[in-house]
Protein backbone atom coordinates (compact mmCIF):
# COMPACT_ATOMS: atom_id res chain seq x y z
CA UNK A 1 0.00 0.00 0.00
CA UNK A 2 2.97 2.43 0.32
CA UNK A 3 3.91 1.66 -2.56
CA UNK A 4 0.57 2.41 -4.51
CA UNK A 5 0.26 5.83 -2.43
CA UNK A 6 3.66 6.77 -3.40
CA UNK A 7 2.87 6.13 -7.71
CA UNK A 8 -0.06 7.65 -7.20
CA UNK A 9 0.82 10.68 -5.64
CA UNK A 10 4.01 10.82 -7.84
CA UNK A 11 1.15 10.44 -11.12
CA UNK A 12 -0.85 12.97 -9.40
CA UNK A 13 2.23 15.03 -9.54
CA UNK A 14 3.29 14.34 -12.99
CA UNK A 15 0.39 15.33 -14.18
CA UNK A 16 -0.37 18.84 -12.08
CA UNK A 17 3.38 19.42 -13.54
CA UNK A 18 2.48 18.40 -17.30
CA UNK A 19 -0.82 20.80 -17.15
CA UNK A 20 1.22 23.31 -15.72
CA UNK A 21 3.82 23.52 -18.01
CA UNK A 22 1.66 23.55 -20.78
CA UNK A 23 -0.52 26.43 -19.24
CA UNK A 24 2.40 28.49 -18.59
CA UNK A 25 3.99 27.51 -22.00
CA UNK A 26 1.30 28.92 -23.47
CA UNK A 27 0.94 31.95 -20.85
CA UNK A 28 4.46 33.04 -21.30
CA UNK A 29 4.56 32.48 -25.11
CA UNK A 30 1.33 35.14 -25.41
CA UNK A 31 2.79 37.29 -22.72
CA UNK A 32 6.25 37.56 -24.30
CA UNK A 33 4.90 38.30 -27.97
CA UNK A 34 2.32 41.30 -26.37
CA UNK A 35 5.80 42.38 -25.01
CA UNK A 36 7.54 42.19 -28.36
CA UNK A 37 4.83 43.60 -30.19
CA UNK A 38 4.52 46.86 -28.26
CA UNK A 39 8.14 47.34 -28.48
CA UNK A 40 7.92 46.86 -32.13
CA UNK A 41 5.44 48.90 -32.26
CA UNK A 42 6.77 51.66 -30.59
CA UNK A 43 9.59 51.45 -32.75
CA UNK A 44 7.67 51.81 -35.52
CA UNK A 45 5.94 54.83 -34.36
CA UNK A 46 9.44 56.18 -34.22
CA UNK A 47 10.14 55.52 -37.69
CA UNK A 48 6.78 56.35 -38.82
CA UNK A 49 7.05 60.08 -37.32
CA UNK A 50 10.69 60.72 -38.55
CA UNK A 51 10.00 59.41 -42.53
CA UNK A 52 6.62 61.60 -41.97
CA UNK A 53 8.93 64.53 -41.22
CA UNK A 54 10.80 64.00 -43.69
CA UNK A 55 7.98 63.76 -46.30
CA UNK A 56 6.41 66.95 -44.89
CA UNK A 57 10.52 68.43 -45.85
CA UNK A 58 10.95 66.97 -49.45
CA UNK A 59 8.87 64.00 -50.54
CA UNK A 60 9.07 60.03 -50.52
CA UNK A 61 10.73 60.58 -54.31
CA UNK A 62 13.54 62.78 -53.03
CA UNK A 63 14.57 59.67 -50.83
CA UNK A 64 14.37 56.86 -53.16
CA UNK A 65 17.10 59.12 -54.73
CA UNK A 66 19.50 58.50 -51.40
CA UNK A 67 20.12 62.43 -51.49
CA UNK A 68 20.14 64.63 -47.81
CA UNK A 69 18.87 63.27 -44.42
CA UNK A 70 16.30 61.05 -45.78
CA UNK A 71 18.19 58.37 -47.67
CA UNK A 72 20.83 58.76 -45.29
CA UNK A 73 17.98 58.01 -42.46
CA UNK A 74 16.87 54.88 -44.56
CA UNK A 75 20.30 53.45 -44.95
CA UNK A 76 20.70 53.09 -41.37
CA UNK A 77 17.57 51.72 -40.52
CA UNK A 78 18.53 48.34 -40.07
CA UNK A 79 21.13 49.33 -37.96
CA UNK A 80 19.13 51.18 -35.96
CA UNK A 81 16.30 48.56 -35.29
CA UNK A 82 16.75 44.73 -34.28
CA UNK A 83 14.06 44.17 -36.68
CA UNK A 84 13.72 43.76 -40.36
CA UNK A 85 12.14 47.09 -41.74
CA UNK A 86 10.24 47.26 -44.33
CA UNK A 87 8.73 51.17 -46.00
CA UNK A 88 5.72 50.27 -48.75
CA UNK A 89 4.52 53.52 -50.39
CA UNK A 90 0.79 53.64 -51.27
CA UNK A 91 1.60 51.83 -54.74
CA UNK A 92 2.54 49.11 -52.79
CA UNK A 93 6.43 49.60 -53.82
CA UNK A 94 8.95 48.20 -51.41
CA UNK A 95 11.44 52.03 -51.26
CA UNK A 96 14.08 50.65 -48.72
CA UNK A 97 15.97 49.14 -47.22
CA UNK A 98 14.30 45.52 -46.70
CA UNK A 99 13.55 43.11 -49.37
CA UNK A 100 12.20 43.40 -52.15
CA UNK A 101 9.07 41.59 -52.54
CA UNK A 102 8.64 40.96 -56.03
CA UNK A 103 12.05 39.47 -55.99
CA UNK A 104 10.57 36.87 -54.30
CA UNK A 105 7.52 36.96 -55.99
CA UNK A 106 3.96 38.27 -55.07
CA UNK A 107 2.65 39.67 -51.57
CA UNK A 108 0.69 36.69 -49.79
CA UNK A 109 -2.96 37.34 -49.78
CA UNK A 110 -2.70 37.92 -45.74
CA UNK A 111 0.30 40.45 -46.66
CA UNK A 112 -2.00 42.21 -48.60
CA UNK A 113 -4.89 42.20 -45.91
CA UNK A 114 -2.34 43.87 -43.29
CA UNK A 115 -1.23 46.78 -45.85
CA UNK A 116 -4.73 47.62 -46.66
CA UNK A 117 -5.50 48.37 -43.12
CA UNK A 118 -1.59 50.13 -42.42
CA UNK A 119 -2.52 52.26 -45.61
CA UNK A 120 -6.07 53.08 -43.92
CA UNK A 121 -4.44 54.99 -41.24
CA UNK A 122 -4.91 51.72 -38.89
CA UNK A 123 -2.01 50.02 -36.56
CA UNK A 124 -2.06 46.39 -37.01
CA UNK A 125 -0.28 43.14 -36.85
CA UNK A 126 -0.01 39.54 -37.87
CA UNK A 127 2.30 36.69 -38.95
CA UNK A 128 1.54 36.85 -43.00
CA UNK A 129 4.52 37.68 -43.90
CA UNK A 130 6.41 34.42 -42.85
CA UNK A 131 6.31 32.91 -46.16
CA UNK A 132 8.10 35.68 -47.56
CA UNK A 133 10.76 35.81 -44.33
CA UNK A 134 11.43 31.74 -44.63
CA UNK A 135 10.70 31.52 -41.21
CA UNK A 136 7.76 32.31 -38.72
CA UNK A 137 7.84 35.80 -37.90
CA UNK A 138 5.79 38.92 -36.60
CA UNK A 139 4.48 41.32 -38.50
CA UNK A 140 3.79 45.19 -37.06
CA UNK A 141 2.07 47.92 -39.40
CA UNK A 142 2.01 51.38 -38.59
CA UNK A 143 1.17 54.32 -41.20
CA UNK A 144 3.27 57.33 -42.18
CA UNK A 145 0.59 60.25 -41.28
CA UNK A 146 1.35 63.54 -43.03
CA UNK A 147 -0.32 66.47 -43.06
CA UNK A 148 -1.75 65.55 -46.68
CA UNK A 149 -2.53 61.73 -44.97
CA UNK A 150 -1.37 58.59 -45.07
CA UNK A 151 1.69 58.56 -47.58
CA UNK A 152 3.13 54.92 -47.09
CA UNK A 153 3.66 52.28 -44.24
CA UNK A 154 5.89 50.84 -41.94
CA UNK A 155 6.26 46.95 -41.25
CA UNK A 156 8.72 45.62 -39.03
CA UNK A 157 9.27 41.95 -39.23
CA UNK A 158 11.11 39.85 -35.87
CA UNK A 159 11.29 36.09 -36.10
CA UNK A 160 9.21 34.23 -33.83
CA UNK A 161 11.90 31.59 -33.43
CA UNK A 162 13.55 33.74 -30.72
CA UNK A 163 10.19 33.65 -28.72
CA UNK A 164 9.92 29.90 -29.30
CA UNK A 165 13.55 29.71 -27.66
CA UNK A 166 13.03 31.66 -24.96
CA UNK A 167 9.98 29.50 -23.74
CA UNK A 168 11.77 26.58 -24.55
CA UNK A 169 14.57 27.45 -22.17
CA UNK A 170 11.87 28.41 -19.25
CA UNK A 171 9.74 24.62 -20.02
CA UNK A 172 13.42 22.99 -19.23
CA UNK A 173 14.05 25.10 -16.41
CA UNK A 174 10.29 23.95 -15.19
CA UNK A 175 11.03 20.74 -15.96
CA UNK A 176 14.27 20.44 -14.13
CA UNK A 177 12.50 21.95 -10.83
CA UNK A 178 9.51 19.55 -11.89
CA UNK A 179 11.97 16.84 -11.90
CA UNK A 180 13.52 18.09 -8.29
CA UNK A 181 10.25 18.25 -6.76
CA UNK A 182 8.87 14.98 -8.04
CA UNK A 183 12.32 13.31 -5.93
CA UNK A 184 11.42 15.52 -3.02
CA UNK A 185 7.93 15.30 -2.87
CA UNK A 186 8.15 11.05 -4.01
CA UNK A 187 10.28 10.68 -0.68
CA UNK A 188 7.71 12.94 1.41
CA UNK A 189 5.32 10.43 -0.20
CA UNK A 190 6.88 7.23 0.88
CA UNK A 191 7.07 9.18 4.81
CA UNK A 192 3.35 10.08 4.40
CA UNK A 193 1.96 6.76 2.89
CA UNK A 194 4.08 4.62 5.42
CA UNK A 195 2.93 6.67 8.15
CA UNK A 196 -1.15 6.56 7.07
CA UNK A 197 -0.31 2.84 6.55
CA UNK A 198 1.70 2.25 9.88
CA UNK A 199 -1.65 2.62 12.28
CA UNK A 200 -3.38 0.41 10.02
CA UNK A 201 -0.62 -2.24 9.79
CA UNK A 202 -0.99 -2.07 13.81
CA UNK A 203 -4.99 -2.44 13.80
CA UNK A 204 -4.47 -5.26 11.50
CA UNK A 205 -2.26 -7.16 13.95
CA UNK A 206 -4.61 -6.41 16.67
CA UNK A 207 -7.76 -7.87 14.48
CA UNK A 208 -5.20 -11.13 14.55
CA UNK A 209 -4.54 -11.28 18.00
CA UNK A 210 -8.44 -10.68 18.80
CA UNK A 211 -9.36 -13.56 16.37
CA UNK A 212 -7.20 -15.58 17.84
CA UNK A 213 -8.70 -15.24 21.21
CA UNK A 214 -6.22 -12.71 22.81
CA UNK A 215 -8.49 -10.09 24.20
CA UNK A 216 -5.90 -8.32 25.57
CA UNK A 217 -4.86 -6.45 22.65
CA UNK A 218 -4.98 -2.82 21.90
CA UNK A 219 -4.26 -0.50 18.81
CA UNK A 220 -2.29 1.67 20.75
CA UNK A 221 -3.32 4.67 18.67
CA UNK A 222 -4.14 7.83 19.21
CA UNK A 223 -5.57 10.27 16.42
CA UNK A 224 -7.82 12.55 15.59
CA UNK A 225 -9.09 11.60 11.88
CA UNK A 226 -11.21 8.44 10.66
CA UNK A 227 -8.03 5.97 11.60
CA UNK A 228 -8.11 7.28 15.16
CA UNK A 229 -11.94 6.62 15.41
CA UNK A 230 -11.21 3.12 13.88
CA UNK A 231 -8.44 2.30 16.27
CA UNK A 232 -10.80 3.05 18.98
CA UNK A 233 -13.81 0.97 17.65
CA UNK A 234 -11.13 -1.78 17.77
CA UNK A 235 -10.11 -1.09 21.06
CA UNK A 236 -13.86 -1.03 22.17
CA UNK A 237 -14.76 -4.15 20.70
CA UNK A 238 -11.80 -5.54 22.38
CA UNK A 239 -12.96 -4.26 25.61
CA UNK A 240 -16.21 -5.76 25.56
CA UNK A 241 -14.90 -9.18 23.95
CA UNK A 242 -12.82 -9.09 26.74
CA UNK A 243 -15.42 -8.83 29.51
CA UNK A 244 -17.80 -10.98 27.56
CA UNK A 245 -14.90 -13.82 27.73
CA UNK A 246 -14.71 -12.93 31.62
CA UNK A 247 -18.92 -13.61 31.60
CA UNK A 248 -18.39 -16.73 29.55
CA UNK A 249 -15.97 -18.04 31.78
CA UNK A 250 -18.12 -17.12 35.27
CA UNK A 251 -21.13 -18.56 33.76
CA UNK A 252 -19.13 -21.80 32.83
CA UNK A 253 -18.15 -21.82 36.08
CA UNK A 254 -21.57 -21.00 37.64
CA UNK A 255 -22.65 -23.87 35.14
CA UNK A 256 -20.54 -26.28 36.54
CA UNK A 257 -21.08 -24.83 40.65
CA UNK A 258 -25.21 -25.68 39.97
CA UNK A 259 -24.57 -28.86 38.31
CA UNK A 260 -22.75 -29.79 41.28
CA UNK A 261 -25.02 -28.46 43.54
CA UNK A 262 -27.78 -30.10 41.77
CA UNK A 263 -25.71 -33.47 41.56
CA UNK A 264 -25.22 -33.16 45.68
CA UNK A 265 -28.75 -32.44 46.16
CA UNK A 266 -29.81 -35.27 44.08
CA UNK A 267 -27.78 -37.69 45.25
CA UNK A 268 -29.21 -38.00 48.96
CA UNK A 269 -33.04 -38.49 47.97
CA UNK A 270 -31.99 -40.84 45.18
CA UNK A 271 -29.78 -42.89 47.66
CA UNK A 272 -32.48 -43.17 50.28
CA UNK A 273 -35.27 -44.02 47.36
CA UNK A 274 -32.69 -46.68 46.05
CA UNK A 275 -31.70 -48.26 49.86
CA UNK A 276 -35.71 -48.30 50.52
CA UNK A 277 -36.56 -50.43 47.86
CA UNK A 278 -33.43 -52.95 48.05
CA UNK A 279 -34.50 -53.08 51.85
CA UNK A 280 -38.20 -54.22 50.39
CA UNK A 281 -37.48 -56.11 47.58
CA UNK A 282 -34.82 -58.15 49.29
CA UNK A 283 -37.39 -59.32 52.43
CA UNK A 284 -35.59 -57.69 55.50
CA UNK A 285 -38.32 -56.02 56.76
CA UNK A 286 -41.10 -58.02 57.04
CA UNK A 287 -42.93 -56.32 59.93
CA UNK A 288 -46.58 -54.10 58.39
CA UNK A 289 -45.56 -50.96 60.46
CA UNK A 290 -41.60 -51.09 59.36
CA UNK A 291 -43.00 -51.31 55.28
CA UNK A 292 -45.14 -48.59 56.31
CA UNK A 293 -42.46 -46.49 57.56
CA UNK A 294 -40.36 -47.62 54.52
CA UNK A 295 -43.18 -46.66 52.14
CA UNK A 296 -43.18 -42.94 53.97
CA UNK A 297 -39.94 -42.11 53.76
CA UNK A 298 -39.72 -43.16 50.39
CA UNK A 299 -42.89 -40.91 49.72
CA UNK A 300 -41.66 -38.14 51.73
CA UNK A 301 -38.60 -37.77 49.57
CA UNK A 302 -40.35 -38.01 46.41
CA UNK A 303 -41.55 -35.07 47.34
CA UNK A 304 -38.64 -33.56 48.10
CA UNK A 305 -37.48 -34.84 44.23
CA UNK A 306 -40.37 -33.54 42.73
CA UNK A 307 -40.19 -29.95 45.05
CA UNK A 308 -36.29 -29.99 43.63
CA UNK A 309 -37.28 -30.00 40.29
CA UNK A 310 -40.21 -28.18 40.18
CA UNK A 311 -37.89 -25.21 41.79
CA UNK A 312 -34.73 -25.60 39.03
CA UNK A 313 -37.68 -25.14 36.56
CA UNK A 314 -38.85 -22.08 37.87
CA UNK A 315 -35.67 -20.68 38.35
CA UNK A 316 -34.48 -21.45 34.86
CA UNK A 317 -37.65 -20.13 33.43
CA UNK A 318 -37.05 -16.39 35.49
CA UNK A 319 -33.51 -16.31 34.03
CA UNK A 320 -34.80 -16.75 30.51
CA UNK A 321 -34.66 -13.46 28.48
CA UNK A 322 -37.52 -14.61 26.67
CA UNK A 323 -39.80 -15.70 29.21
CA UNK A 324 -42.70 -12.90 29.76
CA UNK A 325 -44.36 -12.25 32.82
CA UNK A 326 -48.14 -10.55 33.16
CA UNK A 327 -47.53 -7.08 33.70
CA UNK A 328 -50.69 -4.91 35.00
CA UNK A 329 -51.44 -2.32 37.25
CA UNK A 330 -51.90 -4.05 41.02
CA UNK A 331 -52.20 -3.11 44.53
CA UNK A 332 -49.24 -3.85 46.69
CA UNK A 333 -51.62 -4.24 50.02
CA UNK A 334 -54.15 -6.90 48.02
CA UNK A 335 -50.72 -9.36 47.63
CA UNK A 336 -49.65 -8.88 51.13
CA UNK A 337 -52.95 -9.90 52.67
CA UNK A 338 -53.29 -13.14 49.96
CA UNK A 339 -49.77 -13.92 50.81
CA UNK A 340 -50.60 -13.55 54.53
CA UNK A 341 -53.49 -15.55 54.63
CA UNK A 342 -51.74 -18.56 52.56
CA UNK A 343 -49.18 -18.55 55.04
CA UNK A 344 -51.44 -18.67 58.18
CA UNK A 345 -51.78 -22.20 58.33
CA UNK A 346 -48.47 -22.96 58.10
CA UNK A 347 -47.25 -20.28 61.12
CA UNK A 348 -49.78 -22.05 63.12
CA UNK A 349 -49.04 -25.50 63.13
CA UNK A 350 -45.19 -24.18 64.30
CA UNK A 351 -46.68 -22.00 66.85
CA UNK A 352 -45.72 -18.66 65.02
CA UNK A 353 -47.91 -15.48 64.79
CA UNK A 354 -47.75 -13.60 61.17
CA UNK A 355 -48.56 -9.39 61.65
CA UNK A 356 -49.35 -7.57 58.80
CA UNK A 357 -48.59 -4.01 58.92
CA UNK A 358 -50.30 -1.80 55.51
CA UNK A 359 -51.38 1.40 54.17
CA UNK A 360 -55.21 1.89 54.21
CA UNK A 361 -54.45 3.45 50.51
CA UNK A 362 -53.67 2.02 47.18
CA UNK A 363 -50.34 1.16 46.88
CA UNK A 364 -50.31 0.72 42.93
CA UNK A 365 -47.07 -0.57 40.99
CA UNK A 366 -46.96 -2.58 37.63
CA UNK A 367 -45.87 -6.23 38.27
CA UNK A 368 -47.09 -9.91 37.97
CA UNK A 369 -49.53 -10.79 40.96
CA UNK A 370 -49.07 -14.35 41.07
CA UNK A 371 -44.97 -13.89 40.83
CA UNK A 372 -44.99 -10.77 43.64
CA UNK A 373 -46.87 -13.65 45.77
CA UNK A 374 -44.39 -15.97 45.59
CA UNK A 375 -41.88 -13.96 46.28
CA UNK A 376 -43.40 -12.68 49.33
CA UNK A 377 -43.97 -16.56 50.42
CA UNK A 378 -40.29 -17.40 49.93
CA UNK A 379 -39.81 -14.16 52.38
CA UNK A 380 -42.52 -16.18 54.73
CA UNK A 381 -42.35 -19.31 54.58
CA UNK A 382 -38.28 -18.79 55.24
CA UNK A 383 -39.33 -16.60 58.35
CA UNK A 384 -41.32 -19.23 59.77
CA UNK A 385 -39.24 -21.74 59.24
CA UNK A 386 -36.16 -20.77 61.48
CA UNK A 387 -38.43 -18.67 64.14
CA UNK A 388 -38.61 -20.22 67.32
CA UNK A 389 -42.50 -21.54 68.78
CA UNK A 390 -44.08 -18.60 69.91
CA UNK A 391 -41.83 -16.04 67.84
CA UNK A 392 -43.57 -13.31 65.45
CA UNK A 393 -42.91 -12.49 61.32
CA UNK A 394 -44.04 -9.18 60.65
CA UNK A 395 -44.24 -8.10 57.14
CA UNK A 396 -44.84 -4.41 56.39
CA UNK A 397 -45.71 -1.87 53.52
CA UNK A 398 -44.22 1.12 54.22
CA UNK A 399 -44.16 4.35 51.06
CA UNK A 400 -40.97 6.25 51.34
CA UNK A 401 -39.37 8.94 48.83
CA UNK A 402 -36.64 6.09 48.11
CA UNK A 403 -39.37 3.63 46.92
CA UNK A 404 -42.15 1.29 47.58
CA UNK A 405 -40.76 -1.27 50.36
CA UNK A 406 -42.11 -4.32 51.40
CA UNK A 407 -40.35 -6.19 54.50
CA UNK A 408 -40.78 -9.43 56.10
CA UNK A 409 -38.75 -9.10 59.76
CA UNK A 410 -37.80 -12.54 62.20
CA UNK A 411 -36.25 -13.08 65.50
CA UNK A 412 -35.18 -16.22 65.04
CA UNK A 413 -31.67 -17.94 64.94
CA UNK A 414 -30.43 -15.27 62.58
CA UNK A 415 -28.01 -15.37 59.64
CA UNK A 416 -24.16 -15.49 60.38
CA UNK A 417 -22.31 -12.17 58.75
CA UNK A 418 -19.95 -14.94 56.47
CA UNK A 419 -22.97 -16.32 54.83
CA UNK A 420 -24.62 -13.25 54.30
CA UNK A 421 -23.78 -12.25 51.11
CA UNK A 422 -24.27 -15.76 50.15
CA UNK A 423 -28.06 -15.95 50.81
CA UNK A 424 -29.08 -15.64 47.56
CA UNK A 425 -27.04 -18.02 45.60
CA UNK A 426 -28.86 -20.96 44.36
CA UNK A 427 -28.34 -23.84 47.40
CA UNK A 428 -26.81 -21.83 50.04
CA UNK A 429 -29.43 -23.33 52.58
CA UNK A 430 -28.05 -27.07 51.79
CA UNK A 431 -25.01 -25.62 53.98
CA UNK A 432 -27.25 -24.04 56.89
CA UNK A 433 -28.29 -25.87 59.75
CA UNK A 434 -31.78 -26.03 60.60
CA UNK A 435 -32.73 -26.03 56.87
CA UNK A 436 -35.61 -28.36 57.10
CA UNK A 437 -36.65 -29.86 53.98
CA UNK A 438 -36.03 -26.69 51.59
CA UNK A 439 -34.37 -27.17 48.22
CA UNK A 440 -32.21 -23.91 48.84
CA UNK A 441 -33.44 -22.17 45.35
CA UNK A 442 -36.22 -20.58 47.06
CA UNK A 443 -34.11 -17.31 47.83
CA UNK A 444 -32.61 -17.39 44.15
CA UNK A 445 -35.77 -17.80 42.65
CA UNK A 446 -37.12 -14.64 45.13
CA UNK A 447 -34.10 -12.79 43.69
CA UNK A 448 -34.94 -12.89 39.96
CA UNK A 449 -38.56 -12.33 40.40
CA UNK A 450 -37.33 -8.94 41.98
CA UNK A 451 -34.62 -8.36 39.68
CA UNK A 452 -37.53 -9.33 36.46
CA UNK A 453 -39.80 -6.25 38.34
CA UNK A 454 -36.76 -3.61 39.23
CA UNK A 455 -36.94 -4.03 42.61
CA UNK A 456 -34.16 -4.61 44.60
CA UNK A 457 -33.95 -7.59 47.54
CA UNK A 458 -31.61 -7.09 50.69
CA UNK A 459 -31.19 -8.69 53.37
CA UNK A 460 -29.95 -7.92 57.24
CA UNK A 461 -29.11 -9.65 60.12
CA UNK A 462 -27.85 -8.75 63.29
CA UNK A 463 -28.71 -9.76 66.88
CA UNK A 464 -30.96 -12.50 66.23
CA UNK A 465 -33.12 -10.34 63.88
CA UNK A 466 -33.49 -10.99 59.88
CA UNK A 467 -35.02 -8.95 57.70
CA UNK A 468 -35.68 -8.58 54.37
CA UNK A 469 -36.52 -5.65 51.76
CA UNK A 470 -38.24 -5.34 48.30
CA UNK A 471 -37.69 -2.25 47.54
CA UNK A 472 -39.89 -0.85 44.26
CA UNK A 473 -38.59 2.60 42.83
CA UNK A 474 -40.72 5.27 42.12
């Protein structure tokens, strides 16, 4: 590519120079023939006044004779004048001291144009005469004016090959500073294309390195032009391939912590399901009231199975993008007092009294109703289940300028500080004594129905008090 910029630019150059040189050939050629024709001119003006005076003293006869001033003026006219001079009377005779025409035969019709006008009493010029000179030449006509008129003309005649030399020499001087500039300016070239190329050359190898999985790699450049904005496209796409690689890996990592988790929490029901029936099928228990007890254990964690799975469903279908809850307008106070009421029974049979503390007015936000009531009995049914016979859960609306927030406050055994920020990963309460027979999604599954409305779920614990937040922002 530095290569192509640099014949470019040099062709570029070449042919600015080209259509320059012509242009000013042609410019200088015009300019230096106005020049030589108004010195002609002038010079024939001179001679046109003196003959005139002359004429005015004694006649055009008197000096074709050579005698006094007059054919003494005539004889030196050539030395006088750089140009060839040439005095036609109005009979078209050639008196001195130039050619003679019709020694080289007949005036050219153009010849004859020009002296027509001259002998008019007009000032004219042209380049008829060449064929007569044997070589290109220009042609200035200026009459003799008398006091009687015009009595004959002046035409001086200066080769054109002079001009055509002088241009010639200023092309080849343009051409040797074209020349000059074209090595100059085809090494400032090379510098300019190799550095527009360099930065690119440098986002290529970083498009390498990020295909080949290296999302470490920058551009390391820095402009302010269309390259510079490229660079840092790179660069940003880098970035984010770079933290999505960091996601990919937690999530595989995640992936395999839950299939773990779901392997340990598998294994236990399974293992008591599969010792039950070997225990039956083999005859060791015999006795109706041990089968019974058999038969209820195994029943009892079947339902723990089917609880297990039922929970890794719902949690899976929450953390799908594409899975839409029922989003209306609902009153915060008409889930609390469903949620309440379906938890009653439950708090009752362990002894534990559930207060519900609400607005009188509509507390209107725009959720799911059946997914805000589950949430709010995973907040329960977790209260209840580690407060002590005889404690209280007290859940509570309260409107503040932060939010909306719901919370659902025990006094039982509490939550250690360590595990705290641990609550809400899928399984945490397979670690926790006095779990009961929870799966330990029921917090993670509480999390992402918050999370799917914008709320936000905390948790605190301190001095055998728990509580817990929804928080829903204005």
């Amino acid at each position: 590519m530095v290569w192509k910029l640099a014949a470019c630019f040099a062709a570029v150059l070449l042919v600015f120079t080209a259509v320059l040189g012509g242009v000013y050939a042609a410019v200088f050629r015009r300019h230096t023939i106005q020049l030589e024709r108004e010195a002609m001119e002038q010079q024939a003006v001179s001679i046109a006044g003196t003959l005139a005076s002359f004429e005015e003293g004694g006649g055009v006869g008197m000096g074709r004779g050579g005698r006094g001033g007059y054919g003494a003026y005539l004889r030196f006219l050539d030395v006088l004048t750089t140009a060839e001079v040439w005095i036609v009377d109005t009979d078209r005779t050639l008196i001195a001291p130039g050619r003679d025409p019709a020694s080289g035969g007949a005036l050219p019709p153009g010849a004859e144009e020009i002296l027509t006008k001259v002998l008019a009493g007009q000032r004219t010029y042209g380049e008829e005469f060449s064929s007569l000179l044997d070589a290109p030449a220009l042609t200035v006509g200026v009459p003799i004016q008398t006091a009687e008129g015009v009595s004959g003309a002046v035409l001086l005649h200066s080769p054109v090959s002079g001009i055509d030399t002088a241009v010639a020499r200023a092309l080849s001087v343009l051409w040797i500073g074209a020349a000059a500039a074209l090595l100059l300016a085809g090494a400032t070239a090379v510098l300019l294309a190799w550095r527009f190329t360099a930065p690119l050359e440098r986002m290529n190898r970083t498009a390498l390195r990020l295909a080949e999985g290296d999302y470490t790699a920058r551009t390391a450049v820095d402009q302010g032009d269309e390259i510079g904005q490229l660079a840092r496209s790179i660069d940003l796409l880098a970035g984010r391939l770079k933290a999505a690689g960091e996601q990919r890996e937690a999530l595989d990592r995640l992936r395999q912590d839950f299939f773990a988790n779901v392997s340990h929490e598998l294994r236990t029901p399974v293992a008591v399901l599969r010792g039950s029936l070997e225990v039956l099928r083999d005859g060791t228990v015999f006795e109706p009231e041990e089968v019974a007890s058999y038969y209820d254990q195994m029943l009892a964690e079947s339902r723990q199975l089917e609880r297990l799975v039922n929970d890794l469903l719902e949690l899976t279908r929450l953390q799908d993008s594409q899975f839409r809850l029922e989003m209306e307008e609902i009153d915060l106070c008409d889930i609390l007092r469903d949620a309440v009421r379906a938890i009653r029974q439950t708090a009752r049979k362990k002894g534990v009294e559930v207060l519900l503390n609400c607005p009188e007015e509509e507390c209107l936000v725009t959720g799911d109703y059946g997914r805000l009531r589950q949430l709010l009995l995973i907040l329960l049914d977790n209260g209840v289940k580690f407060s002590r016979p005889g404690g209280k859960v007290e859940l509570e609306l309260r409107d503040t300028q932060e939010g909306r927030i719901i919370q659902v406050t025990d006094r039982g055994q509490g939550i250690p500080p360590e595990e705290l920020p641990c609550i809400f990963d899928r399984f945490w309460t397979a670690h926790s004594p006095g779990k009961g027979n929870g799966t330990g999604l029921g917090l993670a599954i509480a999390r992402e129905i918050a999370e799917r409305h914008g709320a936000k779920l905390r948790a605190e614990s301190g001095q055998g008090r728990t509580c817990f937040s929804v928080c829903f922002a204005r």
